[in-house]
Protein backbone atom coordinates (compact mmCIF):
# COMPACT_ATOMS: atom_id res chain seq x y z
CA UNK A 1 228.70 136.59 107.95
CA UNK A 2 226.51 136.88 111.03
CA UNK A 3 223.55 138.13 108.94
CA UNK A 4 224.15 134.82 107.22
CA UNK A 5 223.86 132.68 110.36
CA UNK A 6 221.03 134.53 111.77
CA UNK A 7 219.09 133.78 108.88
CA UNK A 8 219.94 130.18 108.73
CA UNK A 9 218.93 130.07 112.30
CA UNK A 10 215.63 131.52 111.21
CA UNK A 11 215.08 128.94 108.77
CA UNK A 12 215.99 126.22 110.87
CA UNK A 13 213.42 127.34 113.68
CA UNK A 14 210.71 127.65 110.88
CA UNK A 15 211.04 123.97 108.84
CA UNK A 16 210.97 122.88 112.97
CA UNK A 17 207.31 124.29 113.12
CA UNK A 18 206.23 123.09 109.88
CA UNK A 19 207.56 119.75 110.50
CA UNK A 20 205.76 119.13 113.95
CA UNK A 21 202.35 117.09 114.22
CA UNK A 22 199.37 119.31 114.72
CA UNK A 23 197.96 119.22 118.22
CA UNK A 24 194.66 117.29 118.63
CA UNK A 25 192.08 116.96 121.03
CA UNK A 26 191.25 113.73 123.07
CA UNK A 27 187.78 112.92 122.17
CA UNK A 28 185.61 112.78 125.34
CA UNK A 29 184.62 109.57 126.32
CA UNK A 30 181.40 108.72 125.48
CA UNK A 31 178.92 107.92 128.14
CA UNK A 32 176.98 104.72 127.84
CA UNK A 33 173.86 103.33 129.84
CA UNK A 34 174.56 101.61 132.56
CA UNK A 35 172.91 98.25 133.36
CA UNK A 36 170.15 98.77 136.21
CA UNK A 37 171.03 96.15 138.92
CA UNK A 38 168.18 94.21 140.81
CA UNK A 39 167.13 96.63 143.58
CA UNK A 40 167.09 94.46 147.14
CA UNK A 41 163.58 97.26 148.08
CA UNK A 42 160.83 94.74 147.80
CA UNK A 43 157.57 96.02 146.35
CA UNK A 44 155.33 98.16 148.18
CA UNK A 45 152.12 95.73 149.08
CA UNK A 46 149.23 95.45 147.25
CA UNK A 47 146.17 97.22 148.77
CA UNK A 48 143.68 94.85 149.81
CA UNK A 49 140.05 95.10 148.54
CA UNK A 50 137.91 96.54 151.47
CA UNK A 51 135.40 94.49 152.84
CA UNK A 52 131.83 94.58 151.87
CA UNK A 53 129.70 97.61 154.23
CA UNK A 54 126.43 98.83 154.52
CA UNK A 55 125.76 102.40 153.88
CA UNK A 56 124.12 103.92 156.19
CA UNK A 57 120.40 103.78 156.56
CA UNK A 58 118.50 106.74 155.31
CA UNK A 59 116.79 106.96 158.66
CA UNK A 60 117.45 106.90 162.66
CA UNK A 61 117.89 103.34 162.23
CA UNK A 62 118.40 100.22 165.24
CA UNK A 63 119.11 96.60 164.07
CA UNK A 64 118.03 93.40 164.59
CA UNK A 65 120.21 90.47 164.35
CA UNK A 66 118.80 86.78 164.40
CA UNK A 67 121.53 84.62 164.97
CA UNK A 68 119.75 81.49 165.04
CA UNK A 69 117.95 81.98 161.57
CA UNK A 70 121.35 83.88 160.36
CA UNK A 71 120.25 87.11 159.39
CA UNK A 72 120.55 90.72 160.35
CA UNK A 73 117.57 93.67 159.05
CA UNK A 74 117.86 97.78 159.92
CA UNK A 75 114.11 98.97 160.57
CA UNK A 76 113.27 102.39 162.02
CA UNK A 77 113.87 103.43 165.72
CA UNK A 78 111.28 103.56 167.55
CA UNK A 79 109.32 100.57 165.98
CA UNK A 80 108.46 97.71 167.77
CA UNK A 81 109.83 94.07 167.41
CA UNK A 82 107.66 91.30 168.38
CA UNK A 83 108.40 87.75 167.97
CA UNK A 84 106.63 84.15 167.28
CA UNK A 85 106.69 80.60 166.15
CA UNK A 86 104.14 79.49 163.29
CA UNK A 87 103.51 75.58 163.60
CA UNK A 88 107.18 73.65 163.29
CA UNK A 89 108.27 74.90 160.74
CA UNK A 90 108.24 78.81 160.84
CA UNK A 91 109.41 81.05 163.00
CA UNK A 92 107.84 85.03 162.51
CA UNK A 93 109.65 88.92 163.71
CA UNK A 94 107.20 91.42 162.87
CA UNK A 95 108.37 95.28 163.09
CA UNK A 96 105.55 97.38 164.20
CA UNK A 97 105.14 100.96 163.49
CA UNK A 98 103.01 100.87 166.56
CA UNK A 99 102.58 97.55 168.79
CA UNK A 100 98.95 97.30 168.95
CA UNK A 101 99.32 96.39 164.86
CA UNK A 102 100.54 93.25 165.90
CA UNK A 103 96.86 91.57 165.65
CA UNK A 104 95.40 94.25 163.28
CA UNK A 105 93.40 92.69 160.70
CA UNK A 106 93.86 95.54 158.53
CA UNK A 107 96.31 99.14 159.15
CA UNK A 108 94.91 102.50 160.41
CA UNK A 109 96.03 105.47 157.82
CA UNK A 110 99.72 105.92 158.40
CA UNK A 111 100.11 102.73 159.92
CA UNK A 112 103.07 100.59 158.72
CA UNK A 113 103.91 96.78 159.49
CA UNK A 114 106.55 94.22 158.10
CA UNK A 115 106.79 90.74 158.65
CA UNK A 116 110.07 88.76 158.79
CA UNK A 117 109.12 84.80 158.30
CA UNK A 118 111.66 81.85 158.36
CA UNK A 119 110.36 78.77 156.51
CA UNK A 120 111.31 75.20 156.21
CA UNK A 121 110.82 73.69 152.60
CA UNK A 122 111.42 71.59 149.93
CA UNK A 123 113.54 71.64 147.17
CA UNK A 124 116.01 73.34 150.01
CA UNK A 125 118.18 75.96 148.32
CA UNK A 126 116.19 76.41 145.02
CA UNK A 127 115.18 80.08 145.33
CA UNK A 128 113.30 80.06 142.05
CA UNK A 129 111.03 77.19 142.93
CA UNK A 130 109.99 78.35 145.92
CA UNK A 131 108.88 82.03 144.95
CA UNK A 132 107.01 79.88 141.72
CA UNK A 133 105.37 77.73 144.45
CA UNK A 134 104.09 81.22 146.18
CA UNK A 135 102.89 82.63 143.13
CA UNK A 136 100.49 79.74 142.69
CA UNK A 137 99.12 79.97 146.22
CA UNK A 138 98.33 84.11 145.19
CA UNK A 139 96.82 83.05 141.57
CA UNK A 140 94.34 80.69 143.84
CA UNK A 141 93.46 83.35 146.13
CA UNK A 142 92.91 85.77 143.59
CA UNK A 143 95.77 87.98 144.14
CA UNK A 144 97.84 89.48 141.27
CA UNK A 145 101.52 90.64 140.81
CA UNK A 146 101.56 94.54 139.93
CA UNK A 147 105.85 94.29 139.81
CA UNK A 148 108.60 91.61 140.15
CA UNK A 149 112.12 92.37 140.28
CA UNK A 150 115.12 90.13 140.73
CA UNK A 151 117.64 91.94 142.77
CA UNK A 152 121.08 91.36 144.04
CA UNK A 153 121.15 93.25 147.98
CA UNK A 154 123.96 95.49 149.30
CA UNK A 155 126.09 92.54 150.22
CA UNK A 156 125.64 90.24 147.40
CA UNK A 157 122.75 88.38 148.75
CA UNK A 158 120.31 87.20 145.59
CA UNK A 159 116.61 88.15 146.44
CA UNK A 160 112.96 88.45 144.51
CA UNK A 161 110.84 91.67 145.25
CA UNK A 162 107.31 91.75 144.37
CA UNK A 163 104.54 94.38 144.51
CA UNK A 164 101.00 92.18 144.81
CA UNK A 165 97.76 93.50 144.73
CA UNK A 166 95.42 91.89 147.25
CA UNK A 167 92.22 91.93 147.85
CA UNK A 168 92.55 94.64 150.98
CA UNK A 169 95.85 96.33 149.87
CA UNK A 170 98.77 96.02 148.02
CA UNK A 171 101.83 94.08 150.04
CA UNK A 172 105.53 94.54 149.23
CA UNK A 173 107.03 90.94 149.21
CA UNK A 174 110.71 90.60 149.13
CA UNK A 175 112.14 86.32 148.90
CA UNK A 176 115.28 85.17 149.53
CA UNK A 177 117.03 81.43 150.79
CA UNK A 178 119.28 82.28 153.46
CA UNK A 179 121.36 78.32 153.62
CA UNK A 180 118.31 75.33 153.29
CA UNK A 181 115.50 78.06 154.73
CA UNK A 182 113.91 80.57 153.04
CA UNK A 183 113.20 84.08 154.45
CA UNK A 184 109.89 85.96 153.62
CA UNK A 185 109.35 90.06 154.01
CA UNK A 186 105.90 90.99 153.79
CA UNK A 187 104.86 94.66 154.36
CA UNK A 188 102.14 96.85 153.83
CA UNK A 189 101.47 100.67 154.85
CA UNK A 190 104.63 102.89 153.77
CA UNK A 191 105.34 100.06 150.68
CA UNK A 192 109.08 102.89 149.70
CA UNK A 193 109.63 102.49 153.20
CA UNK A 194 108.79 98.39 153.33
CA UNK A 195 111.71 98.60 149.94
CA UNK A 196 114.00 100.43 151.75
CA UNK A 197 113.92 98.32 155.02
CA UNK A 198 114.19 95.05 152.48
CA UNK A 199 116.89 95.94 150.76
CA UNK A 200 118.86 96.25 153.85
CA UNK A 201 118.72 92.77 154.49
CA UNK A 202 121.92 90.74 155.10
CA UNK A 203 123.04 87.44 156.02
CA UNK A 204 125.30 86.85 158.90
CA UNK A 205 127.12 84.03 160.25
CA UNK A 206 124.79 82.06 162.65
């Protein structure tokens, strides 16, 4: 009798563990991306462009401004600077290599001279018509053009360089209208060194 109720009892505890759900596993939740709010940082600034500079000048350089005429040139320490008026209507800054080449007719070997000339004339601002008027005053003097170039200088300034051949030596000429005047460089004697000095030619506020 009591081997009959302990297996009874057995049965009953295993139909119990048959009969019960199966255990399962609550699924992780799955992670989703989360909207990006609006961040309140405000954007970094935007660099500013940096402002237009001269390099430097390849030699011991001083500079002379002309406020009047509106214009600023680097020429070579230890030149000279003299100054004029031609007639009414120009005004002349030669930079001497020596200061008795101020009235020189022609240069000594080595010798090197550039001429900075303001001039009043019409059509006012039309750079193109004036350097055409100059080349007709050279064709009537017999001169000829060896090079032209049409060149924009360091700060954005629009110029005309020419190389002319004249009768006693060939001139570096560089043009350029600087508001209703126009501004002439003539140089002879070092003509790279006349370029260089040229090209460094800027306009300033008068």
């Amino acid at each position: 009798m009591k081997r009959m109720m302990f297996l009874l009892s057995l049965m009953v505890i295993v139909l119990s563990a048959c009969g019960a759900a199966p255990a399962t596993s609550t699924p992780a939740p799955v992670m989703t991306d989360m909207p990006v709010l609006p961040s309140d940082t405000p954007p970094a600034p935007t660099a500013e462009a940096p402002s237009p500079k001269l390099p430097a000048a390849p030699f011991d350089a001083r500079t002379y401004i002309n406020h009047t005429d509106g214009f600023a040139l680097d020429y070579p320490a230890g030149w000279s600077v003299n100054e004029m008026a031609i007639g009414s209507r120009a005004t002349q800054v030669q930079f001497l290599s020596s200061p008795e080449l101020a009235e020189a007719a022609t240069l000594p070997e080595g010798a090197t001279r550039l001429s900075a000339t303001i001039y009043q004339w019409d059509p006012k601002n039309d750079l193109a018509a004036y350097v055409a008027n100059r080349k007709t005053a050279w064709e009537a003097s017999g001169f000829t053009i060896a090079e032209e170039q049409q060149l924009t200088l360091e700060l954005g300034l629009p110029a005309v360089q020419l190389t002319v051949q004249t009768p006693d030596a060939p001139v570096v000429f560089l043009f350029a209208a600087l508001g209703d005047q126009y501004l002439e460089l003539s140089g002879e004697g070092d003509l790279e060194l006349i370029r260089v000095i040229a090209g460094r030619l800027r306009p300033i506020s008068p």
